[in-house]
Every structure is written in C-alpha cells, then in structure tokens.
Protein backbone atom coordinates (compact mmCIF):
# COMPACT_ATOMS: atom_id res chain seq x y z
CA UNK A 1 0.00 0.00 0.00
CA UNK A 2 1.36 3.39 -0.89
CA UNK A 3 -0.57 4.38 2.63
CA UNK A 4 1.19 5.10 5.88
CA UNK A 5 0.69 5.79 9.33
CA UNK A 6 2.73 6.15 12.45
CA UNK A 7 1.90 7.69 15.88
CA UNK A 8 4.71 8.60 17.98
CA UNK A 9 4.80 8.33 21.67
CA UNK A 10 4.03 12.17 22.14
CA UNK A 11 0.60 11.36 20.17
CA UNK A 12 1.72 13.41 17.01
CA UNK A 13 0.21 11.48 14.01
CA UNK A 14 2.10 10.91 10.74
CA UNK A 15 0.19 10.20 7.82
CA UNK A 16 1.62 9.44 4.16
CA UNK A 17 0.30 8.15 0.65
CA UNK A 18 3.27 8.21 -2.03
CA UNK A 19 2.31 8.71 -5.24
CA UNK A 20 4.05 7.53 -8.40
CA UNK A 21 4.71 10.11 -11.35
CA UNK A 22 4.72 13.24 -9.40
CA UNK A 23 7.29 15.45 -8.10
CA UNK A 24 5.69 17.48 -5.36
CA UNK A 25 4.90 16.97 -2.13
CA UNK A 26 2.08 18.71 -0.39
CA UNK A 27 2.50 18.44 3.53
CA UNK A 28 0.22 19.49 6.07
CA UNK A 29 -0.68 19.93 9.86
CA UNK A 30 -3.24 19.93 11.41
CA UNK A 31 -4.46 21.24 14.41
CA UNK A 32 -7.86 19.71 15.61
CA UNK A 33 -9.21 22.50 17.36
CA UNK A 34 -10.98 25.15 15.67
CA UNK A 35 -13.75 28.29 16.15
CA UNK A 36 -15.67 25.16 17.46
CA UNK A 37 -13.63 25.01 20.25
CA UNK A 38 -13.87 28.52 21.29
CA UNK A 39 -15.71 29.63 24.10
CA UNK A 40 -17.58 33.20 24.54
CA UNK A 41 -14.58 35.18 24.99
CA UNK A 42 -12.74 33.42 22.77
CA UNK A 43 -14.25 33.74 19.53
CA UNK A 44 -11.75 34.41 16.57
CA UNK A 45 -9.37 32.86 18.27
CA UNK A 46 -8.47 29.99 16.43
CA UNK A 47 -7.99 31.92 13.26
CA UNK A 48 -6.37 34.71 15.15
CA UNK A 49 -3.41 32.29 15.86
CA UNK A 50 -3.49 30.92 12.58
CA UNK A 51 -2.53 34.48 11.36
CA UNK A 52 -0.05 34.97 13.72
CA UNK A 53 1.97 31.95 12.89
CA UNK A 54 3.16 33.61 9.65
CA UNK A 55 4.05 36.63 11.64
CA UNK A 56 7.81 35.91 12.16
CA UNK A 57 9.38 33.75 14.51
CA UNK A 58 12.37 33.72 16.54
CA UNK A 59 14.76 33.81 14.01
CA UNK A 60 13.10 34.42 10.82
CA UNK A 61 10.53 38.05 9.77
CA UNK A 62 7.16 37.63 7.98
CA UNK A 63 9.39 38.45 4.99
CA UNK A 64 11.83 35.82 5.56
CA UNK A 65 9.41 32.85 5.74
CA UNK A 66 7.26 34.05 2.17
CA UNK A 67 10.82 33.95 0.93
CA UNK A 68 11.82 31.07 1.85
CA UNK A 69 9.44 29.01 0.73
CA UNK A 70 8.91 31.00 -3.17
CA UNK A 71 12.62 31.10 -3.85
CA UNK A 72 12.63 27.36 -3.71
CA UNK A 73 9.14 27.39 -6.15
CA UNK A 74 6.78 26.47 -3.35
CA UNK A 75 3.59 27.89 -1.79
CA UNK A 76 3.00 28.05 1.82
CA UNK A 77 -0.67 28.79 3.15
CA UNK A 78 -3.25 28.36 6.13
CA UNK A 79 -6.71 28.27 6.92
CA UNK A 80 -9.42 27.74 10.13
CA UNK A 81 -12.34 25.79 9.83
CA UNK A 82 -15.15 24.71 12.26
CA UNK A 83 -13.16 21.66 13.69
CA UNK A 84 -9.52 22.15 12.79
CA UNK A 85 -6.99 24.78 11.72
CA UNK A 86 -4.56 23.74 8.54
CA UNK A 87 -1.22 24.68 7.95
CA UNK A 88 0.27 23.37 4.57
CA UNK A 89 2.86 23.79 1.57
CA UNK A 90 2.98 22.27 -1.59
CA UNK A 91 6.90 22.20 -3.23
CA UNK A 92 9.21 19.82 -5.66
CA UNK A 93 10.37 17.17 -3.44
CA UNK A 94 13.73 17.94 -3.63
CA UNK A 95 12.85 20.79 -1.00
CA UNK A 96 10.84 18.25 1.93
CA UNK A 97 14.04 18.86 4.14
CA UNK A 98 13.93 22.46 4.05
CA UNK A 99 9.99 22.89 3.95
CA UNK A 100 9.83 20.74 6.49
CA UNK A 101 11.92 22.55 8.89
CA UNK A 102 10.28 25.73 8.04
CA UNK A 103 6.77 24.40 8.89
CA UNK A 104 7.98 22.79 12.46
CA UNK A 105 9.56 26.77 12.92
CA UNK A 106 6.45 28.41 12.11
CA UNK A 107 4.46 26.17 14.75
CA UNK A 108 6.81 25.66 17.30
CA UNK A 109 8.56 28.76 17.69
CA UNK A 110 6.44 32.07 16.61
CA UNK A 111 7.38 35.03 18.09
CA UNK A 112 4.40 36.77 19.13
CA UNK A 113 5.36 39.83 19.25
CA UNK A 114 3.02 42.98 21.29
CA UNK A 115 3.11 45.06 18.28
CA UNK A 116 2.52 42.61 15.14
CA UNK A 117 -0.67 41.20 17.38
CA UNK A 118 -2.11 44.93 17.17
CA UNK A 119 -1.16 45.21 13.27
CA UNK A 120 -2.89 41.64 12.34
CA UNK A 121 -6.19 42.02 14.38
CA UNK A 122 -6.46 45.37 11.90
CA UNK A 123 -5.77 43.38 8.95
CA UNK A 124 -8.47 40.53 10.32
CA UNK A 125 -10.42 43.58 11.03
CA UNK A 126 -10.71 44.31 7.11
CA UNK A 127 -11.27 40.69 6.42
CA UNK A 128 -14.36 40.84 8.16
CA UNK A 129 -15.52 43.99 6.29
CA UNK A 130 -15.11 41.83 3.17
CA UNK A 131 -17.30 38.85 4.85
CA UNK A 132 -19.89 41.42 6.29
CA UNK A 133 -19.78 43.05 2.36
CA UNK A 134 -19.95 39.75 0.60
CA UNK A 135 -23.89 39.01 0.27
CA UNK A 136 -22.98 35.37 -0.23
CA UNK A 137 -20.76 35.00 2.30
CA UNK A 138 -23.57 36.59 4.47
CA UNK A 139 -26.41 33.98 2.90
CA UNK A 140 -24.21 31.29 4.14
CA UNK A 141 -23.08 32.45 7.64
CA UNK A 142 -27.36 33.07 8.10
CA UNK A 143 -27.86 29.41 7.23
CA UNK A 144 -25.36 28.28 9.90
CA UNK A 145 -27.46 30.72 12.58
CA UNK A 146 -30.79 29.33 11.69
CA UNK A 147 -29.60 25.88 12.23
CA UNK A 148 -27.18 25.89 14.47
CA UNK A 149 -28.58 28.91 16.70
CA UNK A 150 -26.68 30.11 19.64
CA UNK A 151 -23.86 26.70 19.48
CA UNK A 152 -20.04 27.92 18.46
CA UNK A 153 -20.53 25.47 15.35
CA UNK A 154 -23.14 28.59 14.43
CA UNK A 155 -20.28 31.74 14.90
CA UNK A 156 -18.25 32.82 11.89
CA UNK A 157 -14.97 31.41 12.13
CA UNK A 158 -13.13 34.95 12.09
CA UNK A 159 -15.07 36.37 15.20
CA UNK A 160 -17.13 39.62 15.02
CA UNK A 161 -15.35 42.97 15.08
CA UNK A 162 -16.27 43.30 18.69
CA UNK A 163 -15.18 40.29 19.57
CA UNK A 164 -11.80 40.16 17.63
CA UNK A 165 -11.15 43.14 19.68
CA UNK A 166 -11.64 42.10 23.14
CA UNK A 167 -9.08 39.16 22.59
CA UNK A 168 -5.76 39.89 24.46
CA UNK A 169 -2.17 38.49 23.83
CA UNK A 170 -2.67 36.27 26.85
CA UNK A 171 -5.53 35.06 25.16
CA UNK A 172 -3.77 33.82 22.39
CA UNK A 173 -1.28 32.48 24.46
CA UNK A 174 -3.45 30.42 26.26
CA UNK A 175 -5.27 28.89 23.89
CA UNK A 176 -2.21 28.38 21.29
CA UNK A 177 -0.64 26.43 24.80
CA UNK A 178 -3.91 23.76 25.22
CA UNK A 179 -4.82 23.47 22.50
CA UNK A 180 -1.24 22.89 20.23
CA UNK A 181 -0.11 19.76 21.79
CA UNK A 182 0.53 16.30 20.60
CA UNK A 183 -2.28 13.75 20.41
CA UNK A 184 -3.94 17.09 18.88
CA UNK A 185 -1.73 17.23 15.46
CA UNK A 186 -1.71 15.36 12.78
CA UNK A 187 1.21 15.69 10.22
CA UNK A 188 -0.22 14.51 6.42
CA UNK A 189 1.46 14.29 3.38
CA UNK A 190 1.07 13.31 -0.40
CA UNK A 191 3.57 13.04 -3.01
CA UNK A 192 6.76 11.39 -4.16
CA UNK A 193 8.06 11.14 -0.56
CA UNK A 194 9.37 8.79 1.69
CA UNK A 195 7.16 7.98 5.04
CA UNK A 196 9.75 6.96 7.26
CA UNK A 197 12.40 10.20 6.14
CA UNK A 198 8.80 12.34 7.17
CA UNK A 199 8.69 10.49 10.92
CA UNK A 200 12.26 11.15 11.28
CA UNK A 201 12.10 14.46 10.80
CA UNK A 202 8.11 15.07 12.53
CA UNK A 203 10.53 12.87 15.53
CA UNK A 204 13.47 15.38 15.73
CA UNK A 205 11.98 18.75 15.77
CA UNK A 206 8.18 18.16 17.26
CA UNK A 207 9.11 15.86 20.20
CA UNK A 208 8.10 18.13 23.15
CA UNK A 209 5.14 18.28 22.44
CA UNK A 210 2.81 16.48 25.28
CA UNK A 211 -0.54 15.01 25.00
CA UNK A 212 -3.56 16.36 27.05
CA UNK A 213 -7.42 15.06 27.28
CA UNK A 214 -9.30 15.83 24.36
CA UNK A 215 -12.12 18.56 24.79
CA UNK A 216 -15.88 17.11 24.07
CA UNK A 217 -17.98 19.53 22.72
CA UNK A 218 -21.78 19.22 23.00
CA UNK A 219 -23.93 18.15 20.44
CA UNK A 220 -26.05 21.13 18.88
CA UNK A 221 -29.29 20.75 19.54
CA UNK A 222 -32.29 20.97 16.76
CA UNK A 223 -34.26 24.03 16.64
CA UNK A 224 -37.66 24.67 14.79
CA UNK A 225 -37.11 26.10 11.22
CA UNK A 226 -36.89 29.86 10.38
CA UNK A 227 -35.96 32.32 7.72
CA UNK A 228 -33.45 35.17 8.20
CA UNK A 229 -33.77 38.31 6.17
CA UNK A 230 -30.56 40.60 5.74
CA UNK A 231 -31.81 43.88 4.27
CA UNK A 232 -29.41 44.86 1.42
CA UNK A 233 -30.46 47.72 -0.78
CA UNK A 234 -27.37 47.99 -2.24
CA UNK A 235 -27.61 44.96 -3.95
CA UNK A 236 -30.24 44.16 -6.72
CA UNK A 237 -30.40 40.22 -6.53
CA UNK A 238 -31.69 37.77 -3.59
CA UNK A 239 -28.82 35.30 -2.59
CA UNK A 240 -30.59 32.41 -0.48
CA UNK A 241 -29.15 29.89 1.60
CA UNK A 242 -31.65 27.05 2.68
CA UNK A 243 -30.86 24.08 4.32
CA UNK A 244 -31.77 21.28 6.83
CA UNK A 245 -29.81 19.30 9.48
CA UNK A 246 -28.99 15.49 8.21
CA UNK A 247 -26.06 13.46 9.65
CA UNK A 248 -22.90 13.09 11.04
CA UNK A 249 -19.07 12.59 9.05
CA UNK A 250 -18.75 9.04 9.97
CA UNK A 251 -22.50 7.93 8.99
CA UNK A 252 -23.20 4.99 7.49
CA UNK A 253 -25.32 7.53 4.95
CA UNK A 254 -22.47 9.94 4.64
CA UNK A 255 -21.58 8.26 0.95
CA UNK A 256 -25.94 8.28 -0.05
CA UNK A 257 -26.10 11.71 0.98
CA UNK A 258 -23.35 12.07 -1.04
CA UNK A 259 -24.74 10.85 -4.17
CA UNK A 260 -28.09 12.41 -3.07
CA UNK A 261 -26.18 16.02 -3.13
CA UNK A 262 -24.28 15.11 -6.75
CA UNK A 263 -28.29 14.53 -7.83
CA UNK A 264 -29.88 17.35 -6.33
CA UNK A 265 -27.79 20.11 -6.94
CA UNK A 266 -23.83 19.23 -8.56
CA UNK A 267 -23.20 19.77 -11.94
CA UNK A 268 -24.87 21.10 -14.68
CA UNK A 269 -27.23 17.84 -15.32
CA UNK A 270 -28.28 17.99 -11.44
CA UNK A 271 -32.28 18.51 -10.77
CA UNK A 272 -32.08 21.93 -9.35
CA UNK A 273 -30.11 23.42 -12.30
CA UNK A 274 -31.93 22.08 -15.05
CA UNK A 275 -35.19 23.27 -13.23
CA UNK A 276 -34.13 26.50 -11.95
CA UNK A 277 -31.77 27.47 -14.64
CA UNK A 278 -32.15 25.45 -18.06
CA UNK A 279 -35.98 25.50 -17.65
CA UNK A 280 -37.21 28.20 -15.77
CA UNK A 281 -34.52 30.66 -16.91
CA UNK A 282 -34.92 32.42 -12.98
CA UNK A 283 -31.18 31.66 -12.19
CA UNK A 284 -27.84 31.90 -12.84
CA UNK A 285 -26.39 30.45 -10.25
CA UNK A 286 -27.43 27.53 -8.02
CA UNK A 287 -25.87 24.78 -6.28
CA UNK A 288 -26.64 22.10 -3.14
CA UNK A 289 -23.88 21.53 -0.63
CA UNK A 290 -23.35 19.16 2.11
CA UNK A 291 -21.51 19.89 5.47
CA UNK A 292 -20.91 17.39 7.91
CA UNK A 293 -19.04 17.35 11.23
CA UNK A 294 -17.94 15.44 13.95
CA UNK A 295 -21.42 15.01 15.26
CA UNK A 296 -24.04 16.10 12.83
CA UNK A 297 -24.03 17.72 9.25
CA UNK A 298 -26.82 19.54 6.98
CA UNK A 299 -27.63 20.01 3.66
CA UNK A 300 -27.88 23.31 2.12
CA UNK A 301 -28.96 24.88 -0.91
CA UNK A 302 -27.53 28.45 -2.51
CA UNK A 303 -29.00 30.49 -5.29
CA UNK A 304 -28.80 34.07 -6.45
CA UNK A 305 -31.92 35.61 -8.24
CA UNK A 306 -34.12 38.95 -8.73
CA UNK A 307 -36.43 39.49 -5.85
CA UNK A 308 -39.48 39.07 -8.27
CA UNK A 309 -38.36 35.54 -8.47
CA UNK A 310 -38.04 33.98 -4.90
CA UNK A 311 -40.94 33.04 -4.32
CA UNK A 312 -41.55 30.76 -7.44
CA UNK A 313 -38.01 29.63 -7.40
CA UNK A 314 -38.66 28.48 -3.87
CA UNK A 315 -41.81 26.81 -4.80
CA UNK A 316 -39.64 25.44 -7.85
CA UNK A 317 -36.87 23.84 -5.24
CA UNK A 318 -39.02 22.08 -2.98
CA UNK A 319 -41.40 20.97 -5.97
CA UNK A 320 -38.20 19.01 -6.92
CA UNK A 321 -37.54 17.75 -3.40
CA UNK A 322 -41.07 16.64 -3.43
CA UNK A 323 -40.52 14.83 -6.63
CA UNK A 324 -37.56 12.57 -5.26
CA UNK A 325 -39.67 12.20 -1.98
CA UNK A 326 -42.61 10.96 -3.87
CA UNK A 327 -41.34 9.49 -7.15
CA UNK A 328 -37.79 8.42 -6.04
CA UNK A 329 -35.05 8.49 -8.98
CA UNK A 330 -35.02 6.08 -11.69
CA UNK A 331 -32.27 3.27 -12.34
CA UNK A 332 -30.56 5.35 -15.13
CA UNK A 333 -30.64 8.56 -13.30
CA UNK A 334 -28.84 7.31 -10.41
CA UNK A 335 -26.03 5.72 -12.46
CA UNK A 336 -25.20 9.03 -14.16
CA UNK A 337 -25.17 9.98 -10.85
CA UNK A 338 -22.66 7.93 -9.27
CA UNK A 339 -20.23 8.43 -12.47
CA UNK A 340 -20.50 11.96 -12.02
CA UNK A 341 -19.22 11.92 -8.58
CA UNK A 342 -16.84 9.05 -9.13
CA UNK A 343 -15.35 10.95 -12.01
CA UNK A 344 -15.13 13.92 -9.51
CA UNK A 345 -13.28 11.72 -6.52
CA UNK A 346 -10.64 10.38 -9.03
CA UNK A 347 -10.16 13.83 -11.00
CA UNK A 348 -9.53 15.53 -7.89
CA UNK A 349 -7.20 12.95 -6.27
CA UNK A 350 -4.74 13.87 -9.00
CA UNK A 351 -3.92 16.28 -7.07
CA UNK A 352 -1.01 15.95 -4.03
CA UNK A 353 -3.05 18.96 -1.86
CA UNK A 354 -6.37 17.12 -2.31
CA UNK A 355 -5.11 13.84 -1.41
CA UNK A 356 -3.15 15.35 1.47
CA UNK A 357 -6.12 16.87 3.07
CA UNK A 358 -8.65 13.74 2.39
CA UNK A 359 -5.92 11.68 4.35
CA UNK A 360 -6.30 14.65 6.82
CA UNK A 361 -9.96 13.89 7.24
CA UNK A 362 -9.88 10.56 6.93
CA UNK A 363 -7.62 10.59 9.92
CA UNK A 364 -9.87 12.94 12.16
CA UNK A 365 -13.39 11.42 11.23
CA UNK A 366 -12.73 8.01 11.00
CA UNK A 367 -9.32 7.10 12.51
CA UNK A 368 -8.16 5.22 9.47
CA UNK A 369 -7.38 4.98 5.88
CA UNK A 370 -9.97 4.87 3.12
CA UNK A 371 -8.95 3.42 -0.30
CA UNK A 372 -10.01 4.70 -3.59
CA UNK A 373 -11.69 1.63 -4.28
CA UNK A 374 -13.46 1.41 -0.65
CA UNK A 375 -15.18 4.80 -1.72
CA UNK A 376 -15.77 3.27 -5.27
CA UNK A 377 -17.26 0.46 -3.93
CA UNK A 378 -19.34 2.59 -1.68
CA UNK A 379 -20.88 4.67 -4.03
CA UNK A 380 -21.52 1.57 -6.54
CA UNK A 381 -23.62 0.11 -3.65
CA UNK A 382 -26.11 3.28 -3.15
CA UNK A 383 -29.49 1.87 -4.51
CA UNK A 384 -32.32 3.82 -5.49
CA UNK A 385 -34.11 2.61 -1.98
CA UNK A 386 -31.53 4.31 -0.11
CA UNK A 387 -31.96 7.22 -2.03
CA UNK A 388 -35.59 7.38 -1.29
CA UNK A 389 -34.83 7.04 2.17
CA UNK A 390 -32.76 9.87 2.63
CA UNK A 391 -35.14 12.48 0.53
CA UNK A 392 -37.65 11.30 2.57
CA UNK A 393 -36.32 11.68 5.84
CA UNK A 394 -33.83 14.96 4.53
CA UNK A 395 -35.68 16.77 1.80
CA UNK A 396 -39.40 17.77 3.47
CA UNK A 397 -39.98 21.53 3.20
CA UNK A 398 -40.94 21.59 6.60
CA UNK A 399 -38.14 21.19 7.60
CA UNK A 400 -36.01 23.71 5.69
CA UNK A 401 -34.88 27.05 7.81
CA UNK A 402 -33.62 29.56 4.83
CA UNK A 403 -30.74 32.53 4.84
CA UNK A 404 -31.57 35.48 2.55
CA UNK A 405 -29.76 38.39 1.59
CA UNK A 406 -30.97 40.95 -0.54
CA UNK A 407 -33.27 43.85 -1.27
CA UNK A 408 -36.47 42.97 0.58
CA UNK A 409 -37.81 43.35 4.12
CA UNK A 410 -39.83 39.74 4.90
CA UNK A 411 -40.61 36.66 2.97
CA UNK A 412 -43.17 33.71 3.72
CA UNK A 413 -43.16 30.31 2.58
C-alpha cells in the first residue's frame, strides 16, 4: 500500500500516501481544534493564531518565511475551519528537508510579538468587512445561525469585530498552549516522498510536544425552522441559503447523501439546475452543498436571483424535493449519478493537496485509511431505496430554515 501511518509516543500522528509520477509533495498539519472550540470570549481565536503563525518567529521576519518558501518554487498557506486549523505547503520534493523545517519553525517557535498582534487584528479587522460586504458569504453564515442557533458550530470562524477586539495576547497564548499539543496534530502528506524520512524528521523537531485530554464539545441541539432576512439595498439580486440538518461525518449515509447532493444540486445535469436554470430561466447560479461534522451535518442549498423571483423559485426547489420524496429516482438517473461523482473523486485525487487533506480527514473522522476503491465500492452500492430514504427523511420543506440576503424586508413560505 502506498498508505502510511505512524503515531509517535508524544501522540503526534504521521500520515503518508506516495504517489508515483509526481514530483511534489504537499504536507500538512493539522491542528484539531478550531472556532468550534472557542468559548464566549474566545471567539476568533483559532484563526487569530493561525494568522499569527506567519508573523515571524524567533529567528526568521514575515518576509523571511514568504521567501523562503517561493525562492525554492513552493507555496505556503493556512486556513481555520469549524473543527480544525490547517497549515500546509505544496513544493518539488527535492525541498521536503527544508519545507519541512520551516513548517515545524512556524508552529513551534512564533514570536508573538506585542506590536505585530495589534497590526494583524487590523488586517483581520478588514477581512471581516469583506465577509460582512460579501452578500454570499452573508447567505451562508445566516444558514449556519438558523440551524445551528446560539452553538459555536453557528459563529463565523473569524469572530465579530467586537469580539476580535476584546481578545488579548494572553488570550492567544493560552489557547495556542492547550490546545497545540501532541495527540492534537496530525502531520499529512502526499507526493513522491518517503514515510519513514517524514517520521524522522516530525521525531526530531516536534518531540516536546505532550498530550492532554481531548475537549468534548456538545452536540447542537435541533431548533424549529426559520428564515433570516438581511436587508441589502445595495444589492439588486436575492442570494438564499436554505438548508436542513442530516447526519454526522462518519454515517453509514455519509456516501448516499453524497450521491443524493451530486443529484440534487452538482453539476450542470443535477435537478435543481436544469429546473431552476435550463428551464425556468430564474437563475444563474445555483448549487446544493453538504456539510458534515464530527457530530451532525446539513444540507444546504444556494441560489442568487431577482427578488421578483423567490418566491416561485422556492416553490420550484421544494417541488423538486417533493418529486424525489414521492417518485424516487429512476435506475438510469442514479447511475449518471454515481459516475458523475466518481469521475469527480478520481479527478480531484490527482492532485497531491487534495489527497493530502482527504488523508487529513480521513484521519480525524474516522481514525483510518480509506482506499479509492473502498469509496468506489461505496458509491456503486447506493441503490435507489436508499436514495428514497434519505429524501424522505432529509428533503421535506418543513423542515427547511432559509438565509436570505438581498433587497427585501420579509418573505413567507
């Protein structure tokens, strides 16, 4: 197998696939704490640190790291999400020695200095202007509220302005010191690489790290459905986020759902474009989406249109819903279906950063290695009565809270 895994005694977690023909290397860690993990003063937090790790260190600038990772042809980058933070590079493999050793600087040995703390909650500061500006952005984060309500899986990742501001350097100390330790990283990589030359070097420069007891967060609980109306007038079109809660990562019905997704709303031969777009002519954009975490998941819908059209288009979307609850999908349907997202899987796994991160969640969801051909398999096996299952238990309007951003003041269903 070209997939490896080590865990050393300080709980850091190695994981490898080596791929033939290539010669990059994308290598990751991950930190499996996120805004999730934040608590009411904490908010931002998470993605605060993740923007001061590229701050400087003790003996290299801000400067000094972007250069050197470009003046050996790589890329170095970050980002936060709800249940982990992700630092990661992509670079010939020539360079792993080097990148390597930059990476374990960057996480064990920023600087944190008073002053560059002040500058990048300013320039966080203006990425939230861009979030609060972007009508989609805002369409999505209403989505979250409506189903997630007042639990931290429900709070924007990069904090509110307010609450960006009332985090302190001791804050960020604090957390960066619980939450940074070893059975809480996970070191991936994809590439032309060898595992073992990766452990020696995650061994050498990692090692004090120490492992603590894993934080358990509460499960969200389910609130009744509701639509949330953000008055833009400086915007002429609607953008709607709607959406229901479904299941967990590590379901049973995570690869259905899957499939039932690719059907609804992926592609250009899905339902809800060839309704909304190809027959209708009331979009131009519209998609489906599935999140799922640790311990639940929803499905969402997103779609950008003139006022004068929401209500039909809404009646349009759950007139398809109530077509796959009713009349299922037929034997040919569902085929294209599962090519279409097969075709996707391989496509993407081309790549050395997608692989890298789906051994990254394949590693915090499941605790193991999924093949290629387990998820093959997998998708082969969804049946048209498992489809019909999930649309009827996941796709009843009743059910469906919505997000909506635009140029209007209240909408009924």
């Amino acid at each position: 197998m070209s997939y490896k895994k080590t865990t050393l005694p300080n709980g850091i977690r190695v994981v490898t696939e080596r791929m033939e023909g290539v010669h990059s290397i994308s290598l990751g860690i991950c930190i499996m704490s996120g805004s999730r993990d934040e608590n009411e003063n904490e908010k931002g937090i998470s993605h605060l640190i993740e923007h001061m790790l590229f701050k400087g260190t003790e003996t290299r600038t801000a400067k000094d790291i972007a250069v050197a990772i470009e003046s050996i042809g790589g890329a170095l980058n970050a980002f936060t999400a709800k249940e982990f933070t992700y630092y990661y590079a992509r670079f010939l493999d020539k360079h792993l020695d080097r990148v390597w050793e930059l990476l374990a600087d960057i996480l064990e040995h920023p600087k944190f200095e008073e002053k560059e703390f002040i500058k990048e909650k300013a320039v966080i500061l203006e990425e939230i202007k861009s979030f609060e500006d972007s009508p989609e952005e805002q369409a999505f984060h209403g989505l979250t509220r409506t189903l997630f309500k007042d639990h931290p899986l429900a709070h924007p990742i990069m904090g509110t302005r307010g609450e960006l501001n009332s985090l302190s350097h001791d804050d960020l100390l604090r957390f960066r010191a619980l939450y940074y330790t070893g059975d809480n990283l996970i070191v991936a990589a994809s590439g032309h690489l060898e595992h073992e030359k990766l452990v020696e070097l995650v061994n050498s420069s990692l090692s004090p790290y120490h492992n603590r007891s894993k934080k358990t967060g509460q499960l969200p609980e389910k609130g009744s459905p509701e639509i949330k109306i953000k008055t833009r007038r400086d915007i002429s079109q609607v953008r709607v986020a709607l959406g229901c809660r479904t299941t967990k990562y590590d379901s049973k019905e995570r690869m259905p759902l899957l499939v039932l997704n690719t059907l609804l709303g992926d592609g250009m031969s899905s339902r809800l474009f060839q309704r909304l777009r190809e027959e209708e002519a009331k979009v131009y954009t519209v998609f489906s989406y599935l999140e799922l975490f640790k311990d639940t998941g929803f499905l969402g819908v997103y779609l950008a249109t003139s006022k004068n059209h929401l209500q039909s288009v809404t009646n349009n979307i759950f007139d398809e819903f109530t077509k796959l609850r009713e009349k299922g999908v037929n034997q040919e349907e569902l085929k294209n279906t599962k090519e279409h997202l097969k075709g996707e899987l391989i496509l993407g796994l081309e790549s050395t950063a997608n692989r890298m991160v789906r051994l990254t969640k394949d590693e915090i969801y499941l605790s193991r290695y999924v093949s290629l051909d387990e998820v093959i398999s997998s998708i082969d096996n969804v049946k048209e009565e498992d489809i019909a299952s999930l649309a009827e238990r996941f796709l009843n309007p009743n059910n469906y809270s919505m997000s909506i951003v635009g140029p209007i003041k209240s909408f009924s269903l």
